[in-house]
PDB file of N, CA and C in Angstrom:
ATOM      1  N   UNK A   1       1.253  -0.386  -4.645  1.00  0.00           N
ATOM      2  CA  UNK A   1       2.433   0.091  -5.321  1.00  0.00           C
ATOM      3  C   UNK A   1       2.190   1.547  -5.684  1.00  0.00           C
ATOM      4  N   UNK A   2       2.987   2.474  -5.249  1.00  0.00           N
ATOM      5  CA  UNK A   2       2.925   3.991  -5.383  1.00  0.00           C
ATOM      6  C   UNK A   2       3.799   4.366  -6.727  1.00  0.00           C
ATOM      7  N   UNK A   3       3.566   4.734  -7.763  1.00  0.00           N
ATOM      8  CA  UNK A   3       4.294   5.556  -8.493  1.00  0.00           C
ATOM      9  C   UNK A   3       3.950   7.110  -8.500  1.00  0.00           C
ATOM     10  N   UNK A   4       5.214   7.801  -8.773  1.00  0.00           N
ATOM     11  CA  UNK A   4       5.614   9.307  -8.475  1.00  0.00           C
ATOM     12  C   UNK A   4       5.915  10.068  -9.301  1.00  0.00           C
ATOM     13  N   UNK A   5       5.281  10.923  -9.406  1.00  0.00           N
ATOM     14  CA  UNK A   5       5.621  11.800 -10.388  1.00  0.00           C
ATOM     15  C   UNK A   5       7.056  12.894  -9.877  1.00  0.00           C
ATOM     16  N   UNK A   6       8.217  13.037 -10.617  1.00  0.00           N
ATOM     17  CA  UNK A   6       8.915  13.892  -9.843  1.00  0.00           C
ATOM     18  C   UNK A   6       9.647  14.789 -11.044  1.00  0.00           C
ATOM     19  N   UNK A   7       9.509  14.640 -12.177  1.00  0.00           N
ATOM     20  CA  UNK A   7       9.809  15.793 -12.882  1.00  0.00           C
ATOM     21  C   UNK A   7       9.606  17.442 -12.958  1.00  0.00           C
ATOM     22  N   UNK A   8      10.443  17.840 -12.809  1.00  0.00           N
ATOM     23  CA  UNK A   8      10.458  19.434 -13.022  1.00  0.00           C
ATOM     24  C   UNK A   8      10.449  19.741 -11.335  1.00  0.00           C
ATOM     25  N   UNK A   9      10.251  18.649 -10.678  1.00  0.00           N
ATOM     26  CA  UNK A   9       9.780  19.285  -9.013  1.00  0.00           C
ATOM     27  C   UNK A   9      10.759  18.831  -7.776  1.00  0.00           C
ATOM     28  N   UNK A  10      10.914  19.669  -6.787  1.00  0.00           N
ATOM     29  CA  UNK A  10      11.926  19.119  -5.448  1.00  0.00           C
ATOM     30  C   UNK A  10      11.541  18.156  -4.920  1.00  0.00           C
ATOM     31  N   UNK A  11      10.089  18.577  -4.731  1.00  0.00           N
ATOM     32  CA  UNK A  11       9.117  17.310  -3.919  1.00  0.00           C
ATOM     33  C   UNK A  11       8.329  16.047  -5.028  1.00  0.00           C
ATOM     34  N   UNK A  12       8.506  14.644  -4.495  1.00  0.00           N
ATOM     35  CA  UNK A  12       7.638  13.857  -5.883  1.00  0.00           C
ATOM     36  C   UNK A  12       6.084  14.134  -4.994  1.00  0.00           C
ATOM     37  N   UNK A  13       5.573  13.354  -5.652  1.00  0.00           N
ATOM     38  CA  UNK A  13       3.697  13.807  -5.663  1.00  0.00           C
ATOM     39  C   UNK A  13       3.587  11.979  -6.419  1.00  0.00           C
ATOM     40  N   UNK A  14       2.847  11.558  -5.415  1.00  0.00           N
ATOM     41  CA  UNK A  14       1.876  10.557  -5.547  1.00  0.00           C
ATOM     42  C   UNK A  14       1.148  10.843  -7.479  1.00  0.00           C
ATOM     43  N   UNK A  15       1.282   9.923  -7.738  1.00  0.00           N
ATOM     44  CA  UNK A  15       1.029  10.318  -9.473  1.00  0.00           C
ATOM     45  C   UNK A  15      -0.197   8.892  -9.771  1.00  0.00           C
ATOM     46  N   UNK A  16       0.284   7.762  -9.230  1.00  0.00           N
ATOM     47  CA  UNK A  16      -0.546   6.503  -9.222  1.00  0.00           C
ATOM     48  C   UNK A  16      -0.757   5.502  -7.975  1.00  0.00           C
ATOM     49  N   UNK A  17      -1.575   4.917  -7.590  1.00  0.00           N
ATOM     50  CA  UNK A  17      -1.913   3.922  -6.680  1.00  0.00           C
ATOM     51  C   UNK A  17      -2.338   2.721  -7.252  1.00  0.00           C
ATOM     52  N   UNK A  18      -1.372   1.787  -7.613  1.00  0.00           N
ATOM     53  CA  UNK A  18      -2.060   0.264  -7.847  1.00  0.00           C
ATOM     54  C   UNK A  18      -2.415  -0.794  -6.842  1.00  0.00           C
ATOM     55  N   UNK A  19      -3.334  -1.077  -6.665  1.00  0.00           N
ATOM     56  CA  UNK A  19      -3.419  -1.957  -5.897  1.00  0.00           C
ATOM     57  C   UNK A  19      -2.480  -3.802  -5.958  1.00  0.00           C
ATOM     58  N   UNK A  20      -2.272  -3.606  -5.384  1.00  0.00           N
ATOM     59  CA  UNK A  20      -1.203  -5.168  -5.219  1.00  0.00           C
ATOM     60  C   UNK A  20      -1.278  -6.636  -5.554  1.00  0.00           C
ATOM     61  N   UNK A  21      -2.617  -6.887  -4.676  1.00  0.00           N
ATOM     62  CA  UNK A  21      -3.690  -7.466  -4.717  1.00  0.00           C
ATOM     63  C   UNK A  21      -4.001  -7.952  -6.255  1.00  0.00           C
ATOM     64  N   UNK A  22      -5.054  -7.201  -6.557  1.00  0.00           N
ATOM     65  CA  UNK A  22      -5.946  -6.695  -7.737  1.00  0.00           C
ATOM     66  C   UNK A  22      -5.830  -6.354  -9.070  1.00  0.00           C
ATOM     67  N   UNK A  23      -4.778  -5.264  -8.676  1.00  0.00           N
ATOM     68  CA  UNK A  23      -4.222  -4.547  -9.909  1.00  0.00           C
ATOM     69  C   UNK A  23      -5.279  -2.998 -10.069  1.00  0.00           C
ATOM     70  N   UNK A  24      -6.149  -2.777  -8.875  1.00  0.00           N
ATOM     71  CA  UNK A  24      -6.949  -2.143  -9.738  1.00  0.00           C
ATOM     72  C   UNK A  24      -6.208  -0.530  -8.968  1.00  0.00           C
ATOM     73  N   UNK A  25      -6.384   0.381 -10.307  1.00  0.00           N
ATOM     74  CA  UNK A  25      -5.954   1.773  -9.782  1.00  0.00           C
ATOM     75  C   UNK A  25      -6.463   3.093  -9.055  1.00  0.00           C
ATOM     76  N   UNK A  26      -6.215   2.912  -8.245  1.00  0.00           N
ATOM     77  CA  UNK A  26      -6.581   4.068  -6.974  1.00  0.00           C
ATOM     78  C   UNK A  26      -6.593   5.464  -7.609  1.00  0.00           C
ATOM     79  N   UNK A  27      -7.701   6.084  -8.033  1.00  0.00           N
ATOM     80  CA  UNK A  27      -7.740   7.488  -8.538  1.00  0.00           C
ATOM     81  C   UNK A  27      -6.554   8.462  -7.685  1.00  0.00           C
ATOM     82  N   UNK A  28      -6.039   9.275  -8.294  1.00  0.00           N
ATOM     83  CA  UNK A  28      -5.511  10.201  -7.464  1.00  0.00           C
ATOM     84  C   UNK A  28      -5.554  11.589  -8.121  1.00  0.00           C
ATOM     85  N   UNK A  29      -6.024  12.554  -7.745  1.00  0.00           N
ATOM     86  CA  UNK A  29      -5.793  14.283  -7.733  1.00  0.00           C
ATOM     87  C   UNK A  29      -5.009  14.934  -7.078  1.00  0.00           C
ATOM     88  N   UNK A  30      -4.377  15.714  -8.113  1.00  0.00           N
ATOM     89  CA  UNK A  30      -2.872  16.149  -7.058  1.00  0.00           C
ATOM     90  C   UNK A  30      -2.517  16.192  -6.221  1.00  0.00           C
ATOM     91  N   UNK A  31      -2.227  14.738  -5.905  1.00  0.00           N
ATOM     92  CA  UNK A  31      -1.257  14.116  -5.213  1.00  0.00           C
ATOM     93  C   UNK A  31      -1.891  13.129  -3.951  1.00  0.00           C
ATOM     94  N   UNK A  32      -3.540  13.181  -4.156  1.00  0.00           N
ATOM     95  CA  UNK A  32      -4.494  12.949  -3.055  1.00  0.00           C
ATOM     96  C   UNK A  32      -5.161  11.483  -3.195  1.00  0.00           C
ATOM     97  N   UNK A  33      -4.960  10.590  -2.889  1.00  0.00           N
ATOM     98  CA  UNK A  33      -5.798   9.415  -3.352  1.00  0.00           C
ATOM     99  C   UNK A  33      -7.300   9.823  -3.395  1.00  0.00           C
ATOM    100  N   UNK A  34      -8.064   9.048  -3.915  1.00  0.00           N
ATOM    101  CA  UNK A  34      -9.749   9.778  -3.983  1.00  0.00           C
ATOM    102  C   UNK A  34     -10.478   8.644  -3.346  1.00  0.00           C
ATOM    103  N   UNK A  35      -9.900   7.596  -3.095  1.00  0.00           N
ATOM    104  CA  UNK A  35     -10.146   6.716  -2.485  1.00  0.00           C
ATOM    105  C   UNK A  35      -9.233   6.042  -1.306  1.00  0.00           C
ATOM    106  N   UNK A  36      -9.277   5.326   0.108  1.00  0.00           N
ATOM    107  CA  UNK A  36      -8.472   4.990   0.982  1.00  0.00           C
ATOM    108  C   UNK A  36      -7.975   3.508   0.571  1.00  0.00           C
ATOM    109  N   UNK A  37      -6.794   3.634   1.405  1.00  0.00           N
ATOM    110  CA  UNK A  37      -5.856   2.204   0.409  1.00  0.00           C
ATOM    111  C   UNK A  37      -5.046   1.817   2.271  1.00  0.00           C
ATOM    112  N   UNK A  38      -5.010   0.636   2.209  1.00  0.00           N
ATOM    113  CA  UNK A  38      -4.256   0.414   2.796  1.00  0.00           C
ATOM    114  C   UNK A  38      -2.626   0.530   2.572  1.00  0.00           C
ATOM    115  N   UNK A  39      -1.766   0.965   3.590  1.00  0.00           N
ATOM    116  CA  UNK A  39       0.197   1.131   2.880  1.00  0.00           C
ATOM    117  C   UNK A  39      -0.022   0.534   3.908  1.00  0.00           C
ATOM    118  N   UNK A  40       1.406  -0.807   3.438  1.00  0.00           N
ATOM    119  CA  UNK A  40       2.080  -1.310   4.340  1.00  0.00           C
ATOM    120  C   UNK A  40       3.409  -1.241   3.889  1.00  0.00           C
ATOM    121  N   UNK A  41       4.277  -1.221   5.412  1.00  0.00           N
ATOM    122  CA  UNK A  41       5.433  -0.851   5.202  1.00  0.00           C
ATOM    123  C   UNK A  41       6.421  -1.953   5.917  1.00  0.00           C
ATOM    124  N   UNK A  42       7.452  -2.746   6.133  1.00  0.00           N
ATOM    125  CA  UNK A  42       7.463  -3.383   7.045  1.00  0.00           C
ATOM    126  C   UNK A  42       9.074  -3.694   6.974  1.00  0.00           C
ATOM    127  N   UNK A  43       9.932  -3.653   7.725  1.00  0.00           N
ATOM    128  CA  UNK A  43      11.646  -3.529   7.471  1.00  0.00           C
ATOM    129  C   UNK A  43      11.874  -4.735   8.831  1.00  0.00           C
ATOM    130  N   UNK A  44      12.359  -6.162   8.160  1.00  0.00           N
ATOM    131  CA  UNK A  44      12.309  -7.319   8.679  1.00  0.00           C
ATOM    132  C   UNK A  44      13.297  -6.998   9.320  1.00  0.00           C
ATOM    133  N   UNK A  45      13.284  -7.659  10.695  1.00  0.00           N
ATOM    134  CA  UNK A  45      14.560  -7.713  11.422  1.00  0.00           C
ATOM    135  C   UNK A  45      15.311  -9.090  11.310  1.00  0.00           C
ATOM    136  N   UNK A  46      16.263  -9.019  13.021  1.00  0.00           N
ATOM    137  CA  UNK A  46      17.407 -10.069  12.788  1.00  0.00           C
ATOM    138  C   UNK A  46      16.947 -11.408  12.440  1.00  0.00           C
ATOM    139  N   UNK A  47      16.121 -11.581  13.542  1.00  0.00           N
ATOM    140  CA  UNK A  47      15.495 -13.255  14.074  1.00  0.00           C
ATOM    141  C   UNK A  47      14.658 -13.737  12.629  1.00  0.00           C
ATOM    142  N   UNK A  48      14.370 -12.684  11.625  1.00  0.00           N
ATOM    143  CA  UNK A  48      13.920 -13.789  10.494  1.00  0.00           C
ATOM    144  C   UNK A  48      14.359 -13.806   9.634  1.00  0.00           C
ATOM    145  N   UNK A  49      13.993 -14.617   8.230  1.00  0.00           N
ATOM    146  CA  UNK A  49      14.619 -15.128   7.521  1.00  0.00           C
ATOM    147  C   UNK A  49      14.852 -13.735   6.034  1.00  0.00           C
ATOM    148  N   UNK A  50      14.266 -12.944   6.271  1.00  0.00           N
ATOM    149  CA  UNK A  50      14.349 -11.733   5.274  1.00  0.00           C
ATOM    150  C   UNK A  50      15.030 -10.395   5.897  1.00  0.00           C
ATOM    151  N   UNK A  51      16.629 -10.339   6.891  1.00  0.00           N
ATOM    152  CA  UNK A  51      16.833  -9.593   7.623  1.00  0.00           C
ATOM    153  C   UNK A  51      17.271  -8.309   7.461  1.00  0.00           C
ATOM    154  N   UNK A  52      16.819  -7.090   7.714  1.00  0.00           N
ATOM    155  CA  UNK A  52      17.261  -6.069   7.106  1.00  0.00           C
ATOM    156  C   UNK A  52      16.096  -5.762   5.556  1.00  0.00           C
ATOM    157  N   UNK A  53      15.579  -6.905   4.990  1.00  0.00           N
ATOM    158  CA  UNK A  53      14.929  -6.363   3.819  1.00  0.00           C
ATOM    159  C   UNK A  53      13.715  -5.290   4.249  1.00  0.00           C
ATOM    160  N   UNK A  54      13.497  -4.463   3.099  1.00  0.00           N
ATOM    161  CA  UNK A  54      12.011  -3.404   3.691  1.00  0.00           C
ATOM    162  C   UNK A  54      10.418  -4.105   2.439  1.00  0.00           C
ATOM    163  N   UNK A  55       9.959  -4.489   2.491  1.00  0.00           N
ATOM    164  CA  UNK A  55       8.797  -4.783   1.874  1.00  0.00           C
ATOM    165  C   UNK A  55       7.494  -3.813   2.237  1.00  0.00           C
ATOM    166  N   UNK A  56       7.205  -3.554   0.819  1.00  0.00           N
ATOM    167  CA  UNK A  56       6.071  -2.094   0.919  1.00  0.00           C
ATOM    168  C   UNK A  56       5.078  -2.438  -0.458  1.00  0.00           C
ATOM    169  N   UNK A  57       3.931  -2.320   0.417  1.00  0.00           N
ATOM    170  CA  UNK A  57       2.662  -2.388  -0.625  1.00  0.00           C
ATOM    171  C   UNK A  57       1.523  -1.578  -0.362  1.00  0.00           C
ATOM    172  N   UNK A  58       0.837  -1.841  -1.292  1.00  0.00           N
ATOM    173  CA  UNK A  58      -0.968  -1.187  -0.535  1.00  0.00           C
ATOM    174  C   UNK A  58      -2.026  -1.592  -1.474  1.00  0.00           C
ATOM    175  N   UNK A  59      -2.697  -2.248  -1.012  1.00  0.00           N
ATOM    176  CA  UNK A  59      -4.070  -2.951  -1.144  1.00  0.00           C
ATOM    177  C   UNK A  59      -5.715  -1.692  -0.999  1.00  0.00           C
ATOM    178  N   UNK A  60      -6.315  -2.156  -2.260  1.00  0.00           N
ATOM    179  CA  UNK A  60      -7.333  -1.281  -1.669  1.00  0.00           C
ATOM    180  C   UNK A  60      -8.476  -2.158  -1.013  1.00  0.00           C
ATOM    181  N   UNK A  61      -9.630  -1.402  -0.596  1.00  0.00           N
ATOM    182  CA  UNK A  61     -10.191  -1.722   0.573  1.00  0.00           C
ATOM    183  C   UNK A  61     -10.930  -2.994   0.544  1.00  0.00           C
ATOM    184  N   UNK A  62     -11.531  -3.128  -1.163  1.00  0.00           N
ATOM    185  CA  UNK A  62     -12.217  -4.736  -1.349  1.00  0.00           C
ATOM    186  C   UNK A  62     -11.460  -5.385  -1.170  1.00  0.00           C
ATOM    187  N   UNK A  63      -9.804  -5.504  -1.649  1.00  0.00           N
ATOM    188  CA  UNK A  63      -9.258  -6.592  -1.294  1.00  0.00           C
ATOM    189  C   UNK A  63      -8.642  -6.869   0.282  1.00  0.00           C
ATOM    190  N   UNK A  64      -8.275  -5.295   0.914  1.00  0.00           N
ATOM    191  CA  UNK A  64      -8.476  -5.553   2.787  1.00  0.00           C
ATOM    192  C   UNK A  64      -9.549  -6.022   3.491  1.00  0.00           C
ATOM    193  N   UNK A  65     -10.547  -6.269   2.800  1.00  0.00           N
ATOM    194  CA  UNK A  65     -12.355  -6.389   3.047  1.00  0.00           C
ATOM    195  C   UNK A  65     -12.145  -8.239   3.263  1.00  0.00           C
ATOM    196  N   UNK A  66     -11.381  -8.488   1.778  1.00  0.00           N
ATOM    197  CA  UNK A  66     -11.108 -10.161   1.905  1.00  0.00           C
ATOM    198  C   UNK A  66     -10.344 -10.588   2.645  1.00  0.00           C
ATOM    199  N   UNK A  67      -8.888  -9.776   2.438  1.00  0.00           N
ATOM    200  CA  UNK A  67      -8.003 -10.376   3.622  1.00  0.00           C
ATOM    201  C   UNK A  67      -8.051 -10.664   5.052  1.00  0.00           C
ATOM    202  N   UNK A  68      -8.970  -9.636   5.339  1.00  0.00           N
ATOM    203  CA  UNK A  68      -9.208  -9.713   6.757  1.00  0.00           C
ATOM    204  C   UNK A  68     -10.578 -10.753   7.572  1.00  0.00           C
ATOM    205  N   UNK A  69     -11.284 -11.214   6.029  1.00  0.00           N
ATOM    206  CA  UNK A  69     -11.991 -12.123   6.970  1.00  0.00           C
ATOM    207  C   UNK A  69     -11.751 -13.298   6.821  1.00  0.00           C
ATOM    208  N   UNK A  70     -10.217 -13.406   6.304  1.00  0.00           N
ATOM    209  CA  UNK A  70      -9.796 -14.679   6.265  1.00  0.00           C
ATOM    210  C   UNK A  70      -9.309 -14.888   7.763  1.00  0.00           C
ATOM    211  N   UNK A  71      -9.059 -14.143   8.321  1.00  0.00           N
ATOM    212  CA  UNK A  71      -8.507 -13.897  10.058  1.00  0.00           C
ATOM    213  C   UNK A  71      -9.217 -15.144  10.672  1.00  0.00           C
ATOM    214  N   UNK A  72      -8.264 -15.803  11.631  1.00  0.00           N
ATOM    215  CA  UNK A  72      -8.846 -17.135  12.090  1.00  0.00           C
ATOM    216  C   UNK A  72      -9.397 -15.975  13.719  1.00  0.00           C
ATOM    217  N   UNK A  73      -8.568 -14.846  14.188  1.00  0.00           N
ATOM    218  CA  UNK A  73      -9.005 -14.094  15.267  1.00  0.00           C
ATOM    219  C   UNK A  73      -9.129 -12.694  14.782  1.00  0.00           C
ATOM    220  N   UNK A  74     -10.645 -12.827  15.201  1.00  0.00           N
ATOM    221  CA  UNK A  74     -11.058 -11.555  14.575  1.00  0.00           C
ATOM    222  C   UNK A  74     -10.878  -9.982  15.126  1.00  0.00           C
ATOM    223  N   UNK A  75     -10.985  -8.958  13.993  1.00  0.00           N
ATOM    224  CA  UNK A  75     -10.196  -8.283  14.705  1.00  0.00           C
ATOM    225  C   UNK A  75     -11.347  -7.330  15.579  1.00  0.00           C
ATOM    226  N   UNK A  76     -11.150  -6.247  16.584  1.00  0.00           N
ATOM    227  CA  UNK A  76     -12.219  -5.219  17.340  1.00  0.00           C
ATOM    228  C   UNK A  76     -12.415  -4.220  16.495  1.00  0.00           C
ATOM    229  N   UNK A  77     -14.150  -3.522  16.824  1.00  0.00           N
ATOM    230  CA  UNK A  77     -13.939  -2.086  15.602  1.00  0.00           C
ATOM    231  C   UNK A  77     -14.364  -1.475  16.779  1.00  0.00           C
TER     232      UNK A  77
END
């Protein structure tokens, strides 16, 4: 979950990074995460049951660390 700082400014600026997951907060310096986070972004189409909705998150990396070795097919590095 991204919150933004956009007061006084044209452009917003990344202000916070919570993780989704977790809850835990992603340092950020103007405007820079200090740490890497997964964003997901994802705008469901016709054929399913959430059509047209956009769902957006981001997980940081311990909890992408878990999700992914829950994978029944693993993934290539």
């Amino acid at each position: 979950m991204r919150q933004y700082n956009t007061s006084l400014k044209e452009t917003k600026e990344i202000e916070k990074i919570i993780c989704n997951k977790c809850g835990k907060e992603i340092p950020v310096l103007k405007g820079v995460p200090q740490e890497d986070v997964l964003e997901v972004k994802k705008r469901w189409g016709y054929f399913s049951g959430k059509d047209n909705r956009v769902d957006q998150f981001d997980i940081c990396e311990d909890c992408y660390d878990e999700f992914v070795r829950g994978f029944c097919i693993k993934m290539r590095n």
